[in-house]
N, C-alpha and C. Protein backbone atom coordinates (compact mmCIF):
# COMPACT_ATOMS: atom_id res chain seq x y z
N UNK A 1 40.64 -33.32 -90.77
CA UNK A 1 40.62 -34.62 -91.41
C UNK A 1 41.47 -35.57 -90.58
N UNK A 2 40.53 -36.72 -90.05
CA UNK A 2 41.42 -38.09 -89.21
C UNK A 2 42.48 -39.04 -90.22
N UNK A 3 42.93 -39.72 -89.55
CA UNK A 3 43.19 -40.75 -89.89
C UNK A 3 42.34 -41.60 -90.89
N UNK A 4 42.38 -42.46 -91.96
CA UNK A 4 41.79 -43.24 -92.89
C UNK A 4 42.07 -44.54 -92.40
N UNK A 5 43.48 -44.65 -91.60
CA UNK A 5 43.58 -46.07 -91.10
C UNK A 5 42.81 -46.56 -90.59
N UNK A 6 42.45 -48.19 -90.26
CA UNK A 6 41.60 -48.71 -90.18
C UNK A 6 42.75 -50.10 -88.88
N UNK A 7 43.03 -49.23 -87.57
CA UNK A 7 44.08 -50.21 -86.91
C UNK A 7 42.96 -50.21 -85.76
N UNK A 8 43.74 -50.42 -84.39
CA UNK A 8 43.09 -50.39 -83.16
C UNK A 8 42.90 -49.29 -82.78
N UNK A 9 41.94 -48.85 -81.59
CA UNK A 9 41.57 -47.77 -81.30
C UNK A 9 42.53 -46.35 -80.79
N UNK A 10 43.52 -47.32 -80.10
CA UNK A 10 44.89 -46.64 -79.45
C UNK A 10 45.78 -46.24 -80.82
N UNK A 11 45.30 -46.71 -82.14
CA UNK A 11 46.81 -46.54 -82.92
C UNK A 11 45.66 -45.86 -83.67
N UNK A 12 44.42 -45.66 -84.05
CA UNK A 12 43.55 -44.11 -84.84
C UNK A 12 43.53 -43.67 -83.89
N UNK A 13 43.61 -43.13 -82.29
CA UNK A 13 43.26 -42.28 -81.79
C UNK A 13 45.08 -41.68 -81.91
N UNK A 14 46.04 -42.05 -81.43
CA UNK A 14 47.13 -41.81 -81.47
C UNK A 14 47.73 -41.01 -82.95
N UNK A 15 47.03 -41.39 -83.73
CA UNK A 15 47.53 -41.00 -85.52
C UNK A 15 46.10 -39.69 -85.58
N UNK A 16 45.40 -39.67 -85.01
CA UNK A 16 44.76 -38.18 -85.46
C UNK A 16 45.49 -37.67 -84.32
N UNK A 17 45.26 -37.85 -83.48
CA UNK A 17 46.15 -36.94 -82.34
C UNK A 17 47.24 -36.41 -83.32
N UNK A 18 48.44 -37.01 -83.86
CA UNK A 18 49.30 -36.36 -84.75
C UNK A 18 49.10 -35.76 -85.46
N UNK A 19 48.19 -35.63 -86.02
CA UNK A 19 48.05 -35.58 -87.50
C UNK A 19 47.46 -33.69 -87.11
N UNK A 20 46.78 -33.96 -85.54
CA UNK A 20 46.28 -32.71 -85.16
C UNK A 20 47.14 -31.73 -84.92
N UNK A 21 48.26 -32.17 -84.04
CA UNK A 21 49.50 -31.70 -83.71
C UNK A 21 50.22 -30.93 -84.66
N UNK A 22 50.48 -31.37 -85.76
CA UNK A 22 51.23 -31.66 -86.71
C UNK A 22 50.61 -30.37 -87.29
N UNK A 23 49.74 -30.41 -88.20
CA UNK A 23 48.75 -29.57 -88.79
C UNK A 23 48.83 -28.72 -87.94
N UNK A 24 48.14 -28.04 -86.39
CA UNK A 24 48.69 -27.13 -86.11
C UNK A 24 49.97 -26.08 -85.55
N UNK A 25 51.18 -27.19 -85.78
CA UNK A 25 52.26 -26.44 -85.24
C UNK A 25 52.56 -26.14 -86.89
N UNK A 26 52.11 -26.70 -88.05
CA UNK A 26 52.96 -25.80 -89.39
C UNK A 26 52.03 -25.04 -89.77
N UNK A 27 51.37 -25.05 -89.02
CA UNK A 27 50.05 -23.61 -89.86
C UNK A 27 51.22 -22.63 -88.86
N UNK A 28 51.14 -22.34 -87.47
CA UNK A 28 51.62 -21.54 -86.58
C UNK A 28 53.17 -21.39 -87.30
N UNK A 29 53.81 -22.60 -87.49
CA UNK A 29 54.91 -22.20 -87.78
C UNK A 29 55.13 -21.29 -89.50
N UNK A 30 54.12 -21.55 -90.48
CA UNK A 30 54.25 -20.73 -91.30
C UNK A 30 53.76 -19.73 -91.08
N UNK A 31 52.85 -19.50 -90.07
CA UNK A 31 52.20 -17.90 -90.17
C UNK A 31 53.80 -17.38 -89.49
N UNK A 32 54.17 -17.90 -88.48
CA UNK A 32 55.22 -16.93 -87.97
C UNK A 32 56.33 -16.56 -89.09
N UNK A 33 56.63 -17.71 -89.84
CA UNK A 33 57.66 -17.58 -90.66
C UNK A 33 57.82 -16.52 -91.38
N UNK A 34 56.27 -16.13 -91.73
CA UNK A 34 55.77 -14.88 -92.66
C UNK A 34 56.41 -13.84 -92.22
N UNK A 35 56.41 -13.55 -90.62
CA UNK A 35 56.68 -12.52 -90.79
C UNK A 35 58.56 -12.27 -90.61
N UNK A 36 59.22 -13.25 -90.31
CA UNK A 36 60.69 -12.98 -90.72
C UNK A 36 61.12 -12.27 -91.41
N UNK A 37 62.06 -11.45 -91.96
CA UNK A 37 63.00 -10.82 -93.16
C UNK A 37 63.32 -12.05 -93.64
N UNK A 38 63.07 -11.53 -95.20
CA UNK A 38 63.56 -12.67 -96.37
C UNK A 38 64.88 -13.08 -95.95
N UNK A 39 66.45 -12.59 -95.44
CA UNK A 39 67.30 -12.34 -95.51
C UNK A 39 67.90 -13.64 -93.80
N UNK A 40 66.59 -14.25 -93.57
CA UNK A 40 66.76 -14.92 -92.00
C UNK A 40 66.22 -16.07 -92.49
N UNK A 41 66.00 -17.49 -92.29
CA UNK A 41 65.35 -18.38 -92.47
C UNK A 41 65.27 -18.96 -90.75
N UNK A 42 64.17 -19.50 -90.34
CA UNK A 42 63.68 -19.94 -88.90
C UNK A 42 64.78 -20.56 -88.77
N UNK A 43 65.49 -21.41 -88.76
CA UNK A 43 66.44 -21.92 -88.19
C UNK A 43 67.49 -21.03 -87.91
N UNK A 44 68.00 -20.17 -88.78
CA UNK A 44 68.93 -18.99 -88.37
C UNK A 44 68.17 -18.19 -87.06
N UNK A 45 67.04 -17.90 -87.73
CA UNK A 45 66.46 -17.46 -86.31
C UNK A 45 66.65 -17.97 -84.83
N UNK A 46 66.43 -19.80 -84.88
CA UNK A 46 66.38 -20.22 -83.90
C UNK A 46 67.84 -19.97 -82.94
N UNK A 47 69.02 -20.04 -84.28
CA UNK A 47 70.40 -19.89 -83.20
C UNK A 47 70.59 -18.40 -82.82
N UNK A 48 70.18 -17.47 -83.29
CA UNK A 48 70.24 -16.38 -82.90
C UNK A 48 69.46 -16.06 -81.83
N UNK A 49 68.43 -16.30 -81.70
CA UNK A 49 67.42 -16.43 -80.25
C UNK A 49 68.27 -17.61 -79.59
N UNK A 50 68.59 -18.28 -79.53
CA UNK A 50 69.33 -18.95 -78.19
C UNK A 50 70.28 -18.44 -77.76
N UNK A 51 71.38 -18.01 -78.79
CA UNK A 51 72.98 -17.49 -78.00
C UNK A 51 72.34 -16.19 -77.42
N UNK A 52 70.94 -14.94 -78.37
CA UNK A 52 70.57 -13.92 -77.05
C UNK A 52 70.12 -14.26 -75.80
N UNK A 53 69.78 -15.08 -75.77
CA UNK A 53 69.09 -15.74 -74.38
C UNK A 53 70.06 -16.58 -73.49
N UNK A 54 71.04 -17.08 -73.93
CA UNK A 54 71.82 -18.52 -73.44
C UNK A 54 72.80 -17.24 -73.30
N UNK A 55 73.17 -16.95 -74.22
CA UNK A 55 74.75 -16.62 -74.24
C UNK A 55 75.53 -17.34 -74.62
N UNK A 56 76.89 -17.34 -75.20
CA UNK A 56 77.56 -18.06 -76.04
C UNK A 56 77.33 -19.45 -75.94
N UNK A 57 77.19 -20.48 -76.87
CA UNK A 57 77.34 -21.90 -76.72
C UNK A 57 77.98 -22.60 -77.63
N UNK A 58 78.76 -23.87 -76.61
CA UNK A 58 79.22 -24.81 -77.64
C UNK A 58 78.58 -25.11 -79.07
N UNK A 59 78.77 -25.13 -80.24
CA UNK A 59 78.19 -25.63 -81.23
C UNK A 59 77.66 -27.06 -80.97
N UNK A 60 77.68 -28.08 -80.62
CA UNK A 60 77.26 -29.08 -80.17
C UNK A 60 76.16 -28.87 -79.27
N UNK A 61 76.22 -28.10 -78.07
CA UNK A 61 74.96 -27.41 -77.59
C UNK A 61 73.98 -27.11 -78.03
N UNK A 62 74.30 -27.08 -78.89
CA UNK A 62 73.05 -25.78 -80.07
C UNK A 62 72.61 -26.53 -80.80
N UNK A 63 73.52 -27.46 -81.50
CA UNK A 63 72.63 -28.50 -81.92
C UNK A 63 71.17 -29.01 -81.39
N UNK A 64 71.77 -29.55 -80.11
CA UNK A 64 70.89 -30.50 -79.09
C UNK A 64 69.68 -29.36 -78.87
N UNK A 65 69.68 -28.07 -78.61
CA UNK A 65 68.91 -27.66 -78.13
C UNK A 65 67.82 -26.85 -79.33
N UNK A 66 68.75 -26.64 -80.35
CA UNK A 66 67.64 -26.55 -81.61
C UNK A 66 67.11 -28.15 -82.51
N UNK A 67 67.60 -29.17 -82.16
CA UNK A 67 67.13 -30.14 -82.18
C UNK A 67 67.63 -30.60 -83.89
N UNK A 68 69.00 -30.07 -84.38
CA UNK A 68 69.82 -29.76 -85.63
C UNK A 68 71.01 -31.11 -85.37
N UNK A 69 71.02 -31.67 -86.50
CA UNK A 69 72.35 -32.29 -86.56
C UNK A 69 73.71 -31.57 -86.69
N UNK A 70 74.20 -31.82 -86.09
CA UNK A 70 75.84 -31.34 -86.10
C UNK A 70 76.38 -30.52 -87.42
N UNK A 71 76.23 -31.27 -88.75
CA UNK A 71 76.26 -31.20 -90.03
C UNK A 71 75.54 -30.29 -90.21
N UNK A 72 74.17 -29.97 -90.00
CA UNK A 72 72.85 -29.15 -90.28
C UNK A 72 73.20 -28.01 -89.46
N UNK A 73 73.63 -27.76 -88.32
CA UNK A 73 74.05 -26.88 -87.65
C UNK A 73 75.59 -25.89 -88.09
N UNK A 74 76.18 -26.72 -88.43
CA UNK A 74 77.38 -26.13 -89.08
C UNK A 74 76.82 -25.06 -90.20
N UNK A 75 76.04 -25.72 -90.87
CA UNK A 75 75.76 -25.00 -92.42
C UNK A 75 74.92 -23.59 -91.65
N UNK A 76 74.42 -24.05 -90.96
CA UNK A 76 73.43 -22.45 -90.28
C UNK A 76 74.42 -21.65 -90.16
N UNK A 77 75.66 -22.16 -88.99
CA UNK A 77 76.64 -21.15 -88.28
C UNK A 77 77.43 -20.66 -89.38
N UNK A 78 77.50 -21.46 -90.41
CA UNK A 78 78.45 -21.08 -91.46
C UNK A 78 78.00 -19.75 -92.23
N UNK A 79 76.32 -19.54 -92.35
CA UNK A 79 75.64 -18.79 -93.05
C UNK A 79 75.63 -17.84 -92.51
N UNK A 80 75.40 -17.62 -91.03
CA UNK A 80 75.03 -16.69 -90.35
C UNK A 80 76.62 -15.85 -89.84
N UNK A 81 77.46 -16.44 -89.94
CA UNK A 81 78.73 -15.84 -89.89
C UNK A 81 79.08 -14.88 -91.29
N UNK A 82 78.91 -15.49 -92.13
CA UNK A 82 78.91 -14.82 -93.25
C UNK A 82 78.11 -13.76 -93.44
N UNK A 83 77.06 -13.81 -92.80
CA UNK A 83 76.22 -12.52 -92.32
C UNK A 83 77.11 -11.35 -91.55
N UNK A 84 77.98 -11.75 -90.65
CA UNK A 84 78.47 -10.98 -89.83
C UNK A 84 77.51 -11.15 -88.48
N UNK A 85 76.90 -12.47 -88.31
CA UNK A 85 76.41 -12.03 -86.83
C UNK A 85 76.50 -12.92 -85.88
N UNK A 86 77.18 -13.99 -86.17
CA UNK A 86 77.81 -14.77 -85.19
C UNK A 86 79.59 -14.96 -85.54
N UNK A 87 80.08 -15.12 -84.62
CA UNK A 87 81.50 -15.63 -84.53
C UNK A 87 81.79 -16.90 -83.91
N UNK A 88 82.89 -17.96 -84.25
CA UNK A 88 83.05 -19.12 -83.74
C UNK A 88 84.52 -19.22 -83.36
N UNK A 89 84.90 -19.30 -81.96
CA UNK A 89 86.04 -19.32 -81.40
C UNK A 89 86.57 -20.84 -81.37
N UNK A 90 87.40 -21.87 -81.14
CA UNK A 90 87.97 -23.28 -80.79
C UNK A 90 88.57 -22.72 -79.46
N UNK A 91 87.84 -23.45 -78.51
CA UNK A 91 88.38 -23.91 -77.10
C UNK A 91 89.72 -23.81 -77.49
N UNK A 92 90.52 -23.32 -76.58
CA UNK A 92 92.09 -23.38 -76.71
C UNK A 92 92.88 -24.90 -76.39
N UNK A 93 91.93 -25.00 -74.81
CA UNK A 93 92.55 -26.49 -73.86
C UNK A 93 91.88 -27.78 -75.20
N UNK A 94 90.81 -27.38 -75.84
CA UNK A 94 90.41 -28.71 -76.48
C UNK A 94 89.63 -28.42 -77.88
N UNK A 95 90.50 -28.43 -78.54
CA UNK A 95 90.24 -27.73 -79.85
C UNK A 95 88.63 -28.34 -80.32
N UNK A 96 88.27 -29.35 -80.21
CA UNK A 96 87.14 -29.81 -81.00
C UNK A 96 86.04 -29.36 -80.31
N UNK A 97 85.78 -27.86 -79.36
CA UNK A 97 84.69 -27.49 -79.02
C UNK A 97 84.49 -25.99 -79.74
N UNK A 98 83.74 -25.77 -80.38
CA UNK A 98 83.83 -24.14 -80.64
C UNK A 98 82.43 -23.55 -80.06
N UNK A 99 82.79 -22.43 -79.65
CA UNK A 99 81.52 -21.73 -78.85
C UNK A 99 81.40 -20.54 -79.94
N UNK A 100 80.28 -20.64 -80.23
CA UNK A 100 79.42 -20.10 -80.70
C UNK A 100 78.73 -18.53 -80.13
N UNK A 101 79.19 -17.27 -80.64
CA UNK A 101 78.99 -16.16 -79.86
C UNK A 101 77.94 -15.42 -80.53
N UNK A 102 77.53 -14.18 -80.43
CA UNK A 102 76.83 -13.08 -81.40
C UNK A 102 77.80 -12.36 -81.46
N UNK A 103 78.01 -11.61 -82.53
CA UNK A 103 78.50 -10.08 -82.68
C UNK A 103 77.73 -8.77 -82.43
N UNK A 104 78.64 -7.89 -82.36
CA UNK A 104 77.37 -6.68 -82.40
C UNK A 104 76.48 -6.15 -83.16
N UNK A 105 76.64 -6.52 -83.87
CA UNK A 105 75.73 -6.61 -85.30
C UNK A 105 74.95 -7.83 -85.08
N UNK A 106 75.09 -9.15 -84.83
CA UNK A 106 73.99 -9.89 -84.59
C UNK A 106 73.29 -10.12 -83.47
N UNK A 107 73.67 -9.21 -82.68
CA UNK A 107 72.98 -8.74 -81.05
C UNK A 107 71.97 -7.63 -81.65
N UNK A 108 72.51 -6.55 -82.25
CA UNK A 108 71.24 -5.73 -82.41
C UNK A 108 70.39 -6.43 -83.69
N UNK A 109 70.82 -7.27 -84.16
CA UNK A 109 69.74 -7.73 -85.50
C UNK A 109 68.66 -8.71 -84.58
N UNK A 110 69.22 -9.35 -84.00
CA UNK A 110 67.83 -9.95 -83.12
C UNK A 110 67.64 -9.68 -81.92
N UNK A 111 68.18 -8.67 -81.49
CA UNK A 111 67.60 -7.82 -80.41
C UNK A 111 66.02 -6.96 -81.03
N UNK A 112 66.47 -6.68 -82.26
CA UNK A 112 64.95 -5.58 -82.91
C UNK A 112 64.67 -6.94 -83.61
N UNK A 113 64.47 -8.05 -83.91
CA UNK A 113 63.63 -8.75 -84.49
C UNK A 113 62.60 -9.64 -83.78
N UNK A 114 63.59 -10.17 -82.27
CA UNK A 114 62.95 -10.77 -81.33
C UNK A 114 61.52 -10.30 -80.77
N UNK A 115 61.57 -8.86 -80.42
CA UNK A 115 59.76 -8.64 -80.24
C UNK A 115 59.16 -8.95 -80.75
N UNK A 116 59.41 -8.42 -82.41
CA UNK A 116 58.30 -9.19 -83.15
C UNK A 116 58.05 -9.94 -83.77
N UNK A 117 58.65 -11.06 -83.87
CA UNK A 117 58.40 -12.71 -83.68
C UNK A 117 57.35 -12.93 -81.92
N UNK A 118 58.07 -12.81 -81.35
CA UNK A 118 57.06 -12.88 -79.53
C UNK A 118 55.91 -12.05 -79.73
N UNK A 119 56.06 -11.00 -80.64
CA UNK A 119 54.48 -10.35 -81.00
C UNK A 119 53.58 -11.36 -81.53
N UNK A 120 54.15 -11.87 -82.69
CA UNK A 120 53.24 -12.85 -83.65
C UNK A 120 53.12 -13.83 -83.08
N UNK A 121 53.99 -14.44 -82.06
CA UNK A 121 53.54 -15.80 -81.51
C UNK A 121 52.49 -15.72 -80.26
N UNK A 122 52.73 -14.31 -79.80
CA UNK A 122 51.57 -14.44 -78.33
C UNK A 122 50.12 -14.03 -79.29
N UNK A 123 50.10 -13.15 -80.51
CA UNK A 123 48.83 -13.34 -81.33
C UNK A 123 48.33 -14.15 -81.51
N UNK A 124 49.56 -15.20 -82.57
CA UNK A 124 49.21 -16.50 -82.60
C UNK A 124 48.08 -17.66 -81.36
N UNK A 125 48.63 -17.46 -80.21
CA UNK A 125 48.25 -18.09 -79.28
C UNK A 125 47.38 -17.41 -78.51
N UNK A 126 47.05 -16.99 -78.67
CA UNK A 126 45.78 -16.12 -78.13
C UNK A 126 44.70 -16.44 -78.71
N UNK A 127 44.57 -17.76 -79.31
CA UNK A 127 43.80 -18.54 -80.01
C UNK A 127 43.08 -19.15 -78.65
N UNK A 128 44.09 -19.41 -77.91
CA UNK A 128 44.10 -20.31 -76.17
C UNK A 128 43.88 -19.20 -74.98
N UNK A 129 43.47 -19.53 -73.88
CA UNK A 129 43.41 -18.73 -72.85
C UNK A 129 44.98 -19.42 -72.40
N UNK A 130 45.47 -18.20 -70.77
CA UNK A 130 46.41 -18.70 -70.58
C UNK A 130 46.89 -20.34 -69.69
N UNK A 131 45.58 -20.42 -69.42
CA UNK A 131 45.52 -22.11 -68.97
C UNK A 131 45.63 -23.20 -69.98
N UNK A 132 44.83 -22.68 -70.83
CA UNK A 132 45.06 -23.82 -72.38
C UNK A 132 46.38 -23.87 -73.04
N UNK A 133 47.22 -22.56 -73.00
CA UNK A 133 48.46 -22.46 -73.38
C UNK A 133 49.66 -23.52 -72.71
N UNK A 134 49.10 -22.87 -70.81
CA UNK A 134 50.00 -23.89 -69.61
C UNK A 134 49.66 -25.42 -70.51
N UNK A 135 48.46 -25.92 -70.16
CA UNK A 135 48.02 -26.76 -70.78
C UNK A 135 48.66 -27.66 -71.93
N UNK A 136 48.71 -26.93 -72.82
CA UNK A 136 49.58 -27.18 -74.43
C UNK A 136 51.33 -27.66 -73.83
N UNK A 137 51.48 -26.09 -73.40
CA UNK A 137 53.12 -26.91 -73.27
C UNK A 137 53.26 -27.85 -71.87
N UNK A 138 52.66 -27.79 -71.18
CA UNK A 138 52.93 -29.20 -70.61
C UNK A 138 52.99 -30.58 -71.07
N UNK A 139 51.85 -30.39 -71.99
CA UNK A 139 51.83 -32.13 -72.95
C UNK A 139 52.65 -32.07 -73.69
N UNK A 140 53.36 -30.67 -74.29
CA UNK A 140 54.16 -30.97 -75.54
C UNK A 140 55.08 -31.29 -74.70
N UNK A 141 55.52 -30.94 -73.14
CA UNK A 141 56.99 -31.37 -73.09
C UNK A 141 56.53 -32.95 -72.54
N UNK A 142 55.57 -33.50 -72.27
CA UNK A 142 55.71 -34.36 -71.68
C UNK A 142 55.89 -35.45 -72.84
N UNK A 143 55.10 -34.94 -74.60
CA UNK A 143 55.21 -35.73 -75.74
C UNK A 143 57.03 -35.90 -75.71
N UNK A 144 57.15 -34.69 -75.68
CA UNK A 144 58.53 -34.44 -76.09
C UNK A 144 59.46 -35.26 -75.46
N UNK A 145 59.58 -35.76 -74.26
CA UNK A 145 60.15 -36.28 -73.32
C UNK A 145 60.17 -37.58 -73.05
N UNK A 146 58.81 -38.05 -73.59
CA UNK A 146 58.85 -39.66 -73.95
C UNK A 146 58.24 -39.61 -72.21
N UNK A 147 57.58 -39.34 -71.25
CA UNK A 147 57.27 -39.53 -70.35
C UNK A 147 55.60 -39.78 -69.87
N UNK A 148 55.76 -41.44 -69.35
CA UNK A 148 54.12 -41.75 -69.05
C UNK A 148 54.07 -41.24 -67.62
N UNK A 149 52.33 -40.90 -67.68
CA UNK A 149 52.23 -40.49 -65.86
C UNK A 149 52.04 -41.57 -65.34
N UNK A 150 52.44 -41.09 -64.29
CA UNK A 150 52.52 -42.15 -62.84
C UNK A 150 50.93 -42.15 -62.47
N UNK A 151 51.15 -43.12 -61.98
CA UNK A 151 49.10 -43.77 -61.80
C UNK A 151 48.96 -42.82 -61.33
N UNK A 152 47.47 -42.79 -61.54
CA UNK A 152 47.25 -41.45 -60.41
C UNK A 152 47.57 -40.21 -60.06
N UNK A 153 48.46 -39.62 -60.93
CA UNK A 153 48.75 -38.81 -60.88
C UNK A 153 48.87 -37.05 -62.31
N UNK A 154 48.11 -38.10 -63.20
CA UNK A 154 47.43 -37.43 -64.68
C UNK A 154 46.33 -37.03 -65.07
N UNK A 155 45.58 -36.22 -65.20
CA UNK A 155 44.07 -36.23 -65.72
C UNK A 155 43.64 -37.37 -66.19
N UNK A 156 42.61 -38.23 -65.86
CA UNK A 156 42.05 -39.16 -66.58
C UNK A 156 41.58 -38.38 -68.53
N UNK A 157 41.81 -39.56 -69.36
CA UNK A 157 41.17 -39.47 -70.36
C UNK A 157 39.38 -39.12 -70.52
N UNK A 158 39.35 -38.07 -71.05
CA UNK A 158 37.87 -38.14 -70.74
C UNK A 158 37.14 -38.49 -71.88
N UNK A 159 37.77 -38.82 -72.98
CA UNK A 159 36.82 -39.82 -73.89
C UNK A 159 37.29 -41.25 -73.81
């Protein structure tokens, strides 16, 4: 289902484009959600998959890179500590940074959960060949990024 608006061609083609987007990243994102433990909510997920991958980070970091307000991020780290699976140290030289670690307990909790989330999402996407996938996240980062192509240098529109 498009757009109902009734604007210029650039602002209904631009609003189903979303609307397409949109619709399929929360279908994907609830099928994945499904399969989480009740006991995790995706955003906990998300900081736990970054510090395994990143390795410890500033809380402010983590923000930016799970795309969480400061405030919104606190309440995660706050939860997930209480879990026992992250710990939060204060910079010594500058108290207002705290880095954000795993414990061993929250190293092996998303060490065995991480496959299968990456199970359900390469299912998920296997909707796409792996060119349509390249494809996908290139535009999403380029949506993401706020970046127009340089003449000449983009696929023409082909409608």
């Amino acid at each position: 289902m498009g757009t109902h608006y009734q604007g210029t061609k650039a602002e209904t083609d631009a609003l189903n484009a979303y609307i397409k987007l949109m619709r399929a990243a929360e279908s994907v994102t609830a099928r994945s959600h499904a399969v989480l433990p009740k006991e995790i909510t995706l955003a906990q997920f998300g900081v736990l998959e970054a510090l395994l991958h990143r390795g410890p980070l500033c809380q402010g970091e983590l923000a930016d890179k799970l795309l969480k307000s400061g405030g919104n991020l606190t309440l995660i780290v706050d939860n997930l500590e209480k879990a026992g699976w992250v710990r939060r140290e204060r910079n010594p030289d500058d108290r207002r940074f705290i880095t954000v670690s795993l414990t061993d307990a929250g190293r092996t909790y998303i060490s065995g959960l991480f496959p299968k989330i990456a199970a359900s999402l390469a299912q998920e996407f296997s909707a796409l060949s792996p060119a349509e996938q390249f494809t996908l996240g290139w535009l999403c980062r380029k949506l993401g990024t706020g970046r127009r192509p340089v003449e000449g240098t983009a696929a023409q529109n082909p409608g």
